[in-house]
C-alpha atoms as a PDB file:
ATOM      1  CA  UNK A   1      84.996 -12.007-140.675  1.00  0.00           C
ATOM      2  CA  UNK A   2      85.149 -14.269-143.624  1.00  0.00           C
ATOM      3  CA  UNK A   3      85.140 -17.444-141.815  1.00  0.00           C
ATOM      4  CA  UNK A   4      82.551 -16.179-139.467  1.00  0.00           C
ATOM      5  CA  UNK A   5      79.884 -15.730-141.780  1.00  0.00           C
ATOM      6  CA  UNK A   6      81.217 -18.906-143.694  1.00  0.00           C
ATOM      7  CA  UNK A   7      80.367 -20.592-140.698  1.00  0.00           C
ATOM      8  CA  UNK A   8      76.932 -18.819-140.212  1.00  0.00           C
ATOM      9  CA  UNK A   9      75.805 -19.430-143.531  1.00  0.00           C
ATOM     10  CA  UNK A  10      76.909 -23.538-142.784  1.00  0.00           C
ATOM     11  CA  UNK A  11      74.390 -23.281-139.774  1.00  0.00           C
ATOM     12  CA  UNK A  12      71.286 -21.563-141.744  1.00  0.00           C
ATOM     13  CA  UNK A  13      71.946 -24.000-144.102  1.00  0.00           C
ATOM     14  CA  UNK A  14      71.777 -27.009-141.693  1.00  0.00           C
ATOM     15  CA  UNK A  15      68.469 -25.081-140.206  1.00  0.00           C
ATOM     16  CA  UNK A  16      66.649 -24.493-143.081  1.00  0.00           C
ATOM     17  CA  UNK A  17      65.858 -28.110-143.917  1.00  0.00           C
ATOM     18  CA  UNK A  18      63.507 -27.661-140.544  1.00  0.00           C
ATOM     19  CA  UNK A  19      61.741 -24.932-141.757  1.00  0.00           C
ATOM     20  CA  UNK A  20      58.306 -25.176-143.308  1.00  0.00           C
ATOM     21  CA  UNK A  21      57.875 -26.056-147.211  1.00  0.00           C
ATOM     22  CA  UNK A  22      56.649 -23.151-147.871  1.00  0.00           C
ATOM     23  CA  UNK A  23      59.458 -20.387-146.249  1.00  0.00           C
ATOM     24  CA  UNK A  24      61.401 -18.519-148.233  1.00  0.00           C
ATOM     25  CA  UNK A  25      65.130 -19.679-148.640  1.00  0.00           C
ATOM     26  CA  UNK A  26      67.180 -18.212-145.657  1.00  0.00           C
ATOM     27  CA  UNK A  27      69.602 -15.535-146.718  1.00  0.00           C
ATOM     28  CA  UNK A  28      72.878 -14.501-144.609  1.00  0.00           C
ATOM     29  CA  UNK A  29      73.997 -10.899-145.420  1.00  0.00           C
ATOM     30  CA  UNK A  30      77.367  -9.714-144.040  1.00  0.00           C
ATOM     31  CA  UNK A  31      77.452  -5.594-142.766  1.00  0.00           C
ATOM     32  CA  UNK A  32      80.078  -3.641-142.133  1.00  0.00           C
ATOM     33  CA  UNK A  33      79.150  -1.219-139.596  1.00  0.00           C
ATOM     34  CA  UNK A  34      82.200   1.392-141.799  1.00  0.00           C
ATOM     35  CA  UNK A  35      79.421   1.109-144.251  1.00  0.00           C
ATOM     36  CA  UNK A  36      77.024   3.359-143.430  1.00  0.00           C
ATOM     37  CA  UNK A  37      76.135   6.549-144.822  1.00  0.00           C
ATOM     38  CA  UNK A  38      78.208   9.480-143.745  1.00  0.00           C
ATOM     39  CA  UNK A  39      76.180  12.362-145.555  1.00  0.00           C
ATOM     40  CA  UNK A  40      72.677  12.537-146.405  1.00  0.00           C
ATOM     41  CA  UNK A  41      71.030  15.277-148.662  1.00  0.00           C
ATOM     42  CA  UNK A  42      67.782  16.251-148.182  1.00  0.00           C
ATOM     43  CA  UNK A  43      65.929  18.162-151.492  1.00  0.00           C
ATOM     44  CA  UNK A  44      63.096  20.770-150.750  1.00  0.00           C
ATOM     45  CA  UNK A  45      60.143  21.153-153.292  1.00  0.00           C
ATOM     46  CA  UNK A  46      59.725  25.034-153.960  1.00  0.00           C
ATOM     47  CA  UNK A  47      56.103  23.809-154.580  1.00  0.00           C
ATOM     48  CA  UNK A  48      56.098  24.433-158.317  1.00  0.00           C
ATOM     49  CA  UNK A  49      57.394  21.025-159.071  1.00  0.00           C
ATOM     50  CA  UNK A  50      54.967  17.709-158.644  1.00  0.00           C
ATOM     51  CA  UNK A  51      57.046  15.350-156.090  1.00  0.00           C
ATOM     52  CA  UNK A  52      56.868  12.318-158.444  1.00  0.00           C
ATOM     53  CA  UNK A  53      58.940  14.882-160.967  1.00  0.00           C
ATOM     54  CA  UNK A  54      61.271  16.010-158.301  1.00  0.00           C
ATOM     55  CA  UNK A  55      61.690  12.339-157.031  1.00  0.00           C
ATOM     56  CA  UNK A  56      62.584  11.271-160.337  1.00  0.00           C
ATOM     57  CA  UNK A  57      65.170  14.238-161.202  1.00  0.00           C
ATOM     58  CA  UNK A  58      66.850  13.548-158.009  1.00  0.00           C
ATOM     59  CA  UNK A  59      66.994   9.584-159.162  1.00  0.00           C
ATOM     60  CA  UNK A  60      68.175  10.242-162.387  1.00  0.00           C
ATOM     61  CA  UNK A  61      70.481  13.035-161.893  1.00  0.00           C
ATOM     62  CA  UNK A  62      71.328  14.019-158.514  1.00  0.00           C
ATOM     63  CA  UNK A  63      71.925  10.488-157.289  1.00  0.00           C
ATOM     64  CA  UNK A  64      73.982   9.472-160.236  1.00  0.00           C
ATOM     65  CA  UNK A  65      76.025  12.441-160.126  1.00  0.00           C
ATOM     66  CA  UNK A  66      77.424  11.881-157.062  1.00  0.00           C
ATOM     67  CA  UNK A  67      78.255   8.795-157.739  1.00  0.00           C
ATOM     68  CA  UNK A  68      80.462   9.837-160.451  1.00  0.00           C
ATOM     69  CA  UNK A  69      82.468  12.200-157.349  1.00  0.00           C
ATOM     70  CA  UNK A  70      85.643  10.348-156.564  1.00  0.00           C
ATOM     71  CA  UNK A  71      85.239   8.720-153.047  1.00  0.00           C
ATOM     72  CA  UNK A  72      81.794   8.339-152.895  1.00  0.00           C
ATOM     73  CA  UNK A  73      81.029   4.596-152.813  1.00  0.00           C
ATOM     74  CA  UNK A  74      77.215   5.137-154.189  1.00  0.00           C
ATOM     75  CA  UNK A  75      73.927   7.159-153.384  1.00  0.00           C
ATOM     76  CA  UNK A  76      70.661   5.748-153.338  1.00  0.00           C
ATOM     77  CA  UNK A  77      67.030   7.395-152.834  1.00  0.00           C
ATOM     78  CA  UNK A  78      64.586   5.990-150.293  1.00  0.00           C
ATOM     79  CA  UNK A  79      61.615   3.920-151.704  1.00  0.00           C
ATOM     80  CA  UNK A  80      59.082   6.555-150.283  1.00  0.00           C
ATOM     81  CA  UNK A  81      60.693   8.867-152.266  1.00  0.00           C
ATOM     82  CA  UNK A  82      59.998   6.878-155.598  1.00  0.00           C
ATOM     83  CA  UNK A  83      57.192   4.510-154.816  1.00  0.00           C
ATOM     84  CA  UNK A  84      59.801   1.277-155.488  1.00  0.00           C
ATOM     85  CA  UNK A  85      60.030  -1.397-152.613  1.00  0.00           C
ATOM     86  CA  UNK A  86      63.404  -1.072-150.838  1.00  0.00           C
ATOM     87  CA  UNK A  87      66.184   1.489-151.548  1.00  0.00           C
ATOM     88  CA  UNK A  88      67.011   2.379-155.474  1.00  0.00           C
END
């Protein structure tokens, strides 16, 4: 897969010089299809708790809990869950 993407990232490269002045630099990610999540959590507000609290408990503890549990590769929180562009 290595050389693959070596070799897609020579083509982008050799492409971008065509694109306009003012596009952003291309970027080549690779994914790994094994990478996906294999559990997701959801949290229910009992009501009493303002969601920007409960979004930020679940940031700052939940999420960095489990990534403390041995196998788990790392937990994230959606940006609509915490106003931030992209996942946290």
């Amino acid at each position: 897969m290595d050389d693959a993407a070596a070799d897609v990232r020579g083509k982008v490269s050799m492409a971008a010089g065509r694109l306009p002045d003012d596009a952003d630099t291309p970027q080549v990610d690779k994914y790994d299809p094994a990478d996906r999540p294999i559990m997701n959590v959801a949290v229910k507000n009992d009501g009493r708790t303002d969601m920007k609290t409960l979004a930020r408990y679940v940031d700052k503890v939940v999420t960095e809990r489990l990534q403390t549990v041995k196998g788990v590769g790392g937990s994230s929180l959606p940006a609509s869950a915490t106003g931030r562009s992209g996942y946290g």
